[in-house]
C-alpha atoms as a PDB file:
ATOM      1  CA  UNK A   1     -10.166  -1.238 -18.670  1.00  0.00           C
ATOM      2  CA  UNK A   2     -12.580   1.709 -17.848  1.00  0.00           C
ATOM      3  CA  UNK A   3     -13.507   2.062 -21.292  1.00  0.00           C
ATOM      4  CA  UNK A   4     -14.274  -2.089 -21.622  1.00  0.00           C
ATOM      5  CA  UNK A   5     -16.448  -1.274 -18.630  1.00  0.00           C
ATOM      6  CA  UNK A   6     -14.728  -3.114 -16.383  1.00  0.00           C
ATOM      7  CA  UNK A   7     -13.776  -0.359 -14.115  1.00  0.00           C
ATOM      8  CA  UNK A   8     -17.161   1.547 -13.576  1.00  0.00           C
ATOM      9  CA  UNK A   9     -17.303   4.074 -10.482  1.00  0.00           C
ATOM     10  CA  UNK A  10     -19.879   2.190  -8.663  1.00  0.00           C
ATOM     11  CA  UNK A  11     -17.411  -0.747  -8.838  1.00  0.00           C
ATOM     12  CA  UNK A  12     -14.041  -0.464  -6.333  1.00  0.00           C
ATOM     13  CA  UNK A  13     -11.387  -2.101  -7.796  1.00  0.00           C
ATOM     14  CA  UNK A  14      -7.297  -1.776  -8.384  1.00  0.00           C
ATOM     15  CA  UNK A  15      -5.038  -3.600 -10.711  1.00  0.00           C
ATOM     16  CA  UNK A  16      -2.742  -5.761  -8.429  1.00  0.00           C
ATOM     17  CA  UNK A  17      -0.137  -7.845 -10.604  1.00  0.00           C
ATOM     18  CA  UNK A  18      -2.195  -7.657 -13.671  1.00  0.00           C
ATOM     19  CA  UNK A  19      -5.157  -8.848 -11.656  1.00  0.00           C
ATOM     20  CA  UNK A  20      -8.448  -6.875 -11.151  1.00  0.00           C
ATOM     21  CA  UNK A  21      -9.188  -7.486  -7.325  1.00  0.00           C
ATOM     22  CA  UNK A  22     -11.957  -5.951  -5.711  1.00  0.00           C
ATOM     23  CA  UNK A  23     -11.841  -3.742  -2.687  1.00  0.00           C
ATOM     24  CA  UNK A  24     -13.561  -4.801   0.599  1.00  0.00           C
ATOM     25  CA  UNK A  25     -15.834  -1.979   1.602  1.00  0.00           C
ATOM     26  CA  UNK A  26     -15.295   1.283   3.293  1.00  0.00           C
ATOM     27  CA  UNK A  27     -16.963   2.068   6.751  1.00  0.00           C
ATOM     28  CA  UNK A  28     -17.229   4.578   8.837  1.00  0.00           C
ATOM     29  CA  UNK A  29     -14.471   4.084  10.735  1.00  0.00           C
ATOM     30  CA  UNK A  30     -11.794   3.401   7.815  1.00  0.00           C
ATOM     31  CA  UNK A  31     -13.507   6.955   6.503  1.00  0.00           C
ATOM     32  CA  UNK A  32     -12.783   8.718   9.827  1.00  0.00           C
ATOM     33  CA  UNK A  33      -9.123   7.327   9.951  1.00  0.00           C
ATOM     34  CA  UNK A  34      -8.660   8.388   6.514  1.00  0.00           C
ATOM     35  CA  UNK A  35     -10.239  12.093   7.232  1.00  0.00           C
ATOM     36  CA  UNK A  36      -8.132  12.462  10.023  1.00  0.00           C
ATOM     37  CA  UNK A  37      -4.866  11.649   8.449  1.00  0.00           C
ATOM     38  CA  UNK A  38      -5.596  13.803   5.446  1.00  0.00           C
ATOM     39  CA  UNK A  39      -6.145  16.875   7.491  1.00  0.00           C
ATOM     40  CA  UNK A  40      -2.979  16.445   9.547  1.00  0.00           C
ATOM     41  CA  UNK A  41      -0.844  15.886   6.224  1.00  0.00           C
ATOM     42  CA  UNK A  42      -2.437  19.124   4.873  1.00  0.00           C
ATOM     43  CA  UNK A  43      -1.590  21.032   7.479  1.00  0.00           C
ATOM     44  CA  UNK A  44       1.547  20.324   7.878  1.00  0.00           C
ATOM     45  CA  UNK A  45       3.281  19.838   4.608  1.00  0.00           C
ATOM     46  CA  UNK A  46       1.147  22.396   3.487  1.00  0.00           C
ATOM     47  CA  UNK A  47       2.357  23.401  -0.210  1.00  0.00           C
ATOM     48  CA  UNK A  48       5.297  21.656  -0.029  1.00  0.00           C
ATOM     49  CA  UNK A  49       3.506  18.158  -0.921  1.00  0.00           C
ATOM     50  CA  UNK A  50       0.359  17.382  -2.796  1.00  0.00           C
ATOM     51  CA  UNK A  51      -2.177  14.813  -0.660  1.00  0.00           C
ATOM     52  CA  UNK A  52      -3.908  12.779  -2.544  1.00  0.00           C
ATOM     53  CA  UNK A  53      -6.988  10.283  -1.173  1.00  0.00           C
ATOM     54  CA  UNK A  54      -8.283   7.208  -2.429  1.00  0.00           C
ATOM     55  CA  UNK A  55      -6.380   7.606  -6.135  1.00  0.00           C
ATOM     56  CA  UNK A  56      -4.872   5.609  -8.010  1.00  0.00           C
ATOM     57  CA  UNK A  57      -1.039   5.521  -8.497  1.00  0.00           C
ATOM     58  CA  UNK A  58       0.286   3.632 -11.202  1.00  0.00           C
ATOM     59  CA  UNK A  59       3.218   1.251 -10.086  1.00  0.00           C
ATOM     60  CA  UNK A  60       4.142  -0.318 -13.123  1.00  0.00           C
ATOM     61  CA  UNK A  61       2.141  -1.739 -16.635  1.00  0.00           C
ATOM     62  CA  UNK A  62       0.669  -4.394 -14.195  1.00  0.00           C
ATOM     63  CA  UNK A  63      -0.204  -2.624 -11.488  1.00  0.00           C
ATOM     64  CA  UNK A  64      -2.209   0.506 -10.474  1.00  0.00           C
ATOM     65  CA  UNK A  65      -3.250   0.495  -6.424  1.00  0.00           C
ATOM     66  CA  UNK A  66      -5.904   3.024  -4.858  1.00  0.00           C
ATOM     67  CA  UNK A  67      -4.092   3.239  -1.427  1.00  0.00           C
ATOM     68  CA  UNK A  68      -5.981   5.627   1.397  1.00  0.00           C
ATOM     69  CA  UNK A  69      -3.638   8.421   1.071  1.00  0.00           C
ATOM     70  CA  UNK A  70      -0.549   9.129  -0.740  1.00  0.00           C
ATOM     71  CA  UNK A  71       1.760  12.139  -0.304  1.00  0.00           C
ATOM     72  CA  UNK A  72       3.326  13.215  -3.303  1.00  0.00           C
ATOM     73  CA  UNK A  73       6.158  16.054  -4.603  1.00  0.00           C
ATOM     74  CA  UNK A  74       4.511  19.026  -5.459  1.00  0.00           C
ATOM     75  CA  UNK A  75       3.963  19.703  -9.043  1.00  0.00           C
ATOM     76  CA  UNK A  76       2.670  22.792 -10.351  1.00  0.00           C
ATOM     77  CA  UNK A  77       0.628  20.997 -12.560  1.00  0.00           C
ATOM     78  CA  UNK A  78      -0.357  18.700  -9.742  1.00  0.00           C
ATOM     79  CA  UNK A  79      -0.066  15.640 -12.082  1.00  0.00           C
ATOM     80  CA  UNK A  80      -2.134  17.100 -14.600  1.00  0.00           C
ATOM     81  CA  UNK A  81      -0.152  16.100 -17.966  1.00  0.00           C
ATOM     82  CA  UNK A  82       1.464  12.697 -16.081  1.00  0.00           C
ATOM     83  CA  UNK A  83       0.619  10.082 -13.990  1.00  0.00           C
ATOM     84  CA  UNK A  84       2.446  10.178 -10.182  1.00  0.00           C
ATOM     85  CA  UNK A  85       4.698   6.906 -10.208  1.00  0.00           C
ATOM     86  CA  UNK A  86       6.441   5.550  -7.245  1.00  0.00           C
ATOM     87  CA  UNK A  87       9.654   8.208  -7.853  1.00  0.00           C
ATOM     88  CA  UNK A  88       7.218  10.510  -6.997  1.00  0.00           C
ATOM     89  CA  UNK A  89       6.051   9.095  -3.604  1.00  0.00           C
ATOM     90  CA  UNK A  90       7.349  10.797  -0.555  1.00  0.00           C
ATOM     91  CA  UNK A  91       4.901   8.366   1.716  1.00  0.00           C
ATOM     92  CA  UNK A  92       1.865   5.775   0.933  1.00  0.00           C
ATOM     93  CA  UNK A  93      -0.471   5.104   3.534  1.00  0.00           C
ATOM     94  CA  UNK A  94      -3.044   2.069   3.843  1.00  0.00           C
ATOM     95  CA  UNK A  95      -5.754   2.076   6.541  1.00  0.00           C
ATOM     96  CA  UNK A  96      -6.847  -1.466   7.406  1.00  0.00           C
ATOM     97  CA  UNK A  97     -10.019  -2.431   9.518  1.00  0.00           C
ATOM     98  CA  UNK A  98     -10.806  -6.061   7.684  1.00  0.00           C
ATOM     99  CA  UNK A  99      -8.369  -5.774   5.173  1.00  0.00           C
ATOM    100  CA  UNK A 100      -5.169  -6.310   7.567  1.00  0.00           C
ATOM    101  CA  UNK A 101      -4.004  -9.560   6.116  1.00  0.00           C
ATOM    102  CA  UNK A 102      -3.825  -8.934   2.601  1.00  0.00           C
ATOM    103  CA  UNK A 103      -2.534  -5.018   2.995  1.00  0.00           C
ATOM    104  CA  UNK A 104       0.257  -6.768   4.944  1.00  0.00           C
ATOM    105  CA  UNK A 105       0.965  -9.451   2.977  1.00  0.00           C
ATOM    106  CA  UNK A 106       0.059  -8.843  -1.186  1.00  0.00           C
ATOM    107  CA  UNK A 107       0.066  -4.929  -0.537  1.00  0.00           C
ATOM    108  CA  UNK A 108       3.341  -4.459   1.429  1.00  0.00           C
ATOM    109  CA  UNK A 109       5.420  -6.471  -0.865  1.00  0.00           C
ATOM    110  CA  UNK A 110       4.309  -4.730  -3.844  1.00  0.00           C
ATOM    111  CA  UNK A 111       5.232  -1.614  -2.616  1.00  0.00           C
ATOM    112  CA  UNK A 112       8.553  -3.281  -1.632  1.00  0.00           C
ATOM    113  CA  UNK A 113       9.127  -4.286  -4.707  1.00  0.00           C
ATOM    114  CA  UNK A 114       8.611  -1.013  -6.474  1.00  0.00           C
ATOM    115  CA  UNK A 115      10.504   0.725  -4.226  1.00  0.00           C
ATOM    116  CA  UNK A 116       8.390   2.865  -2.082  1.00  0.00           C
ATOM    117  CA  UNK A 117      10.462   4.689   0.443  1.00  0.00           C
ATOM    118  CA  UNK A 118       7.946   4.985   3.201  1.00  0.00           C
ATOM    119  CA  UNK A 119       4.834   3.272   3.648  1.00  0.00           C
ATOM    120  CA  UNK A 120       2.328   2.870   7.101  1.00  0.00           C
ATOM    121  CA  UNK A 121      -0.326   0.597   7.844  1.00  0.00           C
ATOM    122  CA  UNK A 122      -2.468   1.962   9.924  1.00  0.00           C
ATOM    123  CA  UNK A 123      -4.581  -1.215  11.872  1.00  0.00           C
ATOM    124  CA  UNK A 124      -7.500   0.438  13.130  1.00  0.00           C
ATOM    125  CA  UNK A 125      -8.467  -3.028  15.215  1.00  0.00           C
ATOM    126  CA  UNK A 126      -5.134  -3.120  16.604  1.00  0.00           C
ATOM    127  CA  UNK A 127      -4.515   0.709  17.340  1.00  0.00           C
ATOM    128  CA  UNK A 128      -0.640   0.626  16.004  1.00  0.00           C
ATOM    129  CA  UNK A 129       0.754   1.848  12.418  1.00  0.00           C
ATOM    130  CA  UNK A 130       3.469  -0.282  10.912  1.00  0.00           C
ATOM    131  CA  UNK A 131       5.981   1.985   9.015  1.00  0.00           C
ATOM    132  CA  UNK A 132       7.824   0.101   6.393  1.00  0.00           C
ATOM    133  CA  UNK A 133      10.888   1.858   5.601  1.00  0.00           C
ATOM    134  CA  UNK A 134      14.421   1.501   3.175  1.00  0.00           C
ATOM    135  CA  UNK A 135      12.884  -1.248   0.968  1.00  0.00           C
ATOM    136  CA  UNK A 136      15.096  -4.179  -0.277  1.00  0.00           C
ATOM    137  CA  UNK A 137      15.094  -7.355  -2.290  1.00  0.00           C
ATOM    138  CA  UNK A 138      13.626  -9.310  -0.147  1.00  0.00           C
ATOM    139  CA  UNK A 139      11.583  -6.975   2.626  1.00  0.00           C
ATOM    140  CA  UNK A 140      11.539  -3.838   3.662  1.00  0.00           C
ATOM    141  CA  UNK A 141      14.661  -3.657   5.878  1.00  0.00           C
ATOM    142  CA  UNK A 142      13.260  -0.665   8.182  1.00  0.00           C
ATOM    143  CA  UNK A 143      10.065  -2.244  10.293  1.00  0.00           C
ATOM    144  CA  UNK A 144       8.526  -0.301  13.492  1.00  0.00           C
ATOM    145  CA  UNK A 145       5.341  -1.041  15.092  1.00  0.00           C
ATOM    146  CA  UNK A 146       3.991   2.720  16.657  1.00  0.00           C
ATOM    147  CA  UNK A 147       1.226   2.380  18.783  1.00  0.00           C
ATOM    148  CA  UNK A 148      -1.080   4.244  21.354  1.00  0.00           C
ATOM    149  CA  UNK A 149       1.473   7.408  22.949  1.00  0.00           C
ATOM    150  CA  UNK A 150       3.398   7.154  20.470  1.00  0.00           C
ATOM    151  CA  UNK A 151       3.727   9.297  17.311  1.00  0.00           C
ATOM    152  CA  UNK A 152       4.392   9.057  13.441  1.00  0.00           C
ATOM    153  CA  UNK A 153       6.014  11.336  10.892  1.00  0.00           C
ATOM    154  CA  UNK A 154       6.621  11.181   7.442  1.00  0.00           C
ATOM    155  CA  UNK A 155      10.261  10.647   6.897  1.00  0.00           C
ATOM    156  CA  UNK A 156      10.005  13.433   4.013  1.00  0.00           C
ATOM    157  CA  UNK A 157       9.176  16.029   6.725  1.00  0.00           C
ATOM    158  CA  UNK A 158       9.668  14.596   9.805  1.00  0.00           C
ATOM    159  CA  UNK A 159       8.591  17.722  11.601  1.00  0.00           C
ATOM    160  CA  UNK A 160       4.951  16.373  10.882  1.00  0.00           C
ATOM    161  CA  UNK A 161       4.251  14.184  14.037  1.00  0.00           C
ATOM    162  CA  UNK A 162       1.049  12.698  14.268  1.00  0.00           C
ATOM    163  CA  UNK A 163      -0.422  10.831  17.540  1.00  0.00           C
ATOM    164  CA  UNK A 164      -1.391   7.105  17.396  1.00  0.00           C
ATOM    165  CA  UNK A 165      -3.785   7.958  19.719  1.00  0.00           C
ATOM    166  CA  UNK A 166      -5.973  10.169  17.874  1.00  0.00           C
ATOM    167  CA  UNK A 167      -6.292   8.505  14.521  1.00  0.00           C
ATOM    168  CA  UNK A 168      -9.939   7.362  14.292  1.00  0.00           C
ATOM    169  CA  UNK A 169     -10.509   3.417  14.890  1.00  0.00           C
END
């Protein structure tokens, strides 16, 4: 697609379901949200998981997402010579100030579908992360709302606890 020109890097698109669909803007707050949860990963996986932000994982022939963060097995090659696919997801994060409705309807179920282990939505409007967990057939089958005094963790390293409170929004 990139080299048809119809991925450019002015342009923000992913592949959804063999679809190109374009990506509502960024602002400052999604940005700060994003920021914030990137440093906390760092620090406390550390080497033990790669963080990546705003890349592309590829899902399947038809579909290639950008989610906000993803937090992958470490490679020494650090995906390098392959693409990451969902086996090698440990958690997939999606930060949603307008984009709420479709991240939690066309979003969720794709990652569902493929099998993602562990997933938040982070609703910066509604200060509360949804954490999608043991996916199934139909749904995830794991659903928890976490919200202001609360904390998250990845389930990959659950020693990694991260306030509600202070994620940007």
């Amino acid at each position: 697609m990139a080299a048809a020109g119809l991925l450019t890097e002015a342009g923000r698109v992913e592949l959804i379901d063999g679809e190109i669909v374009e990506m509502t803007p960024i602002g400052r707050r999604h940005m700060g949200a994003v920021d914030y949860l990137n440093r906390q990963l760092n620090r406390g996986c550390g080497d033990r998981a790669i963080v990546r932000v705003r890349g592309a994982i590829r899902l399947s022939r038809l579909s290639e997402p950008e989610p906000d963060l993803l937090l992958l097995e470490a490679r020494p090659d650090f995906y390098r010579n392959a693409d990451a696919g969902p086996e090698d997801v440990l958690l997939l994060l999606e930060v949603a100030a307008t984009s709420l409705d479709y991240d939690r309807g066309v979003k969720i179920e794709l990652y569902d579908r493929i099998a993602i282990p562990d997933v938040w939505l982070v609703d910066l409007r509604g200060e509360r992360v949804a954490v999608y967990r043991t996916p199934s057939p139909e749904t995830y089958r794991d659903v928890q709302c976490r919200v202001r005094g609360e904390h998250v963790a990845p389930a990959a390293s659950p020693e990694v606890t991260i306030p509600v409170d202070e994620i940007p929004g």
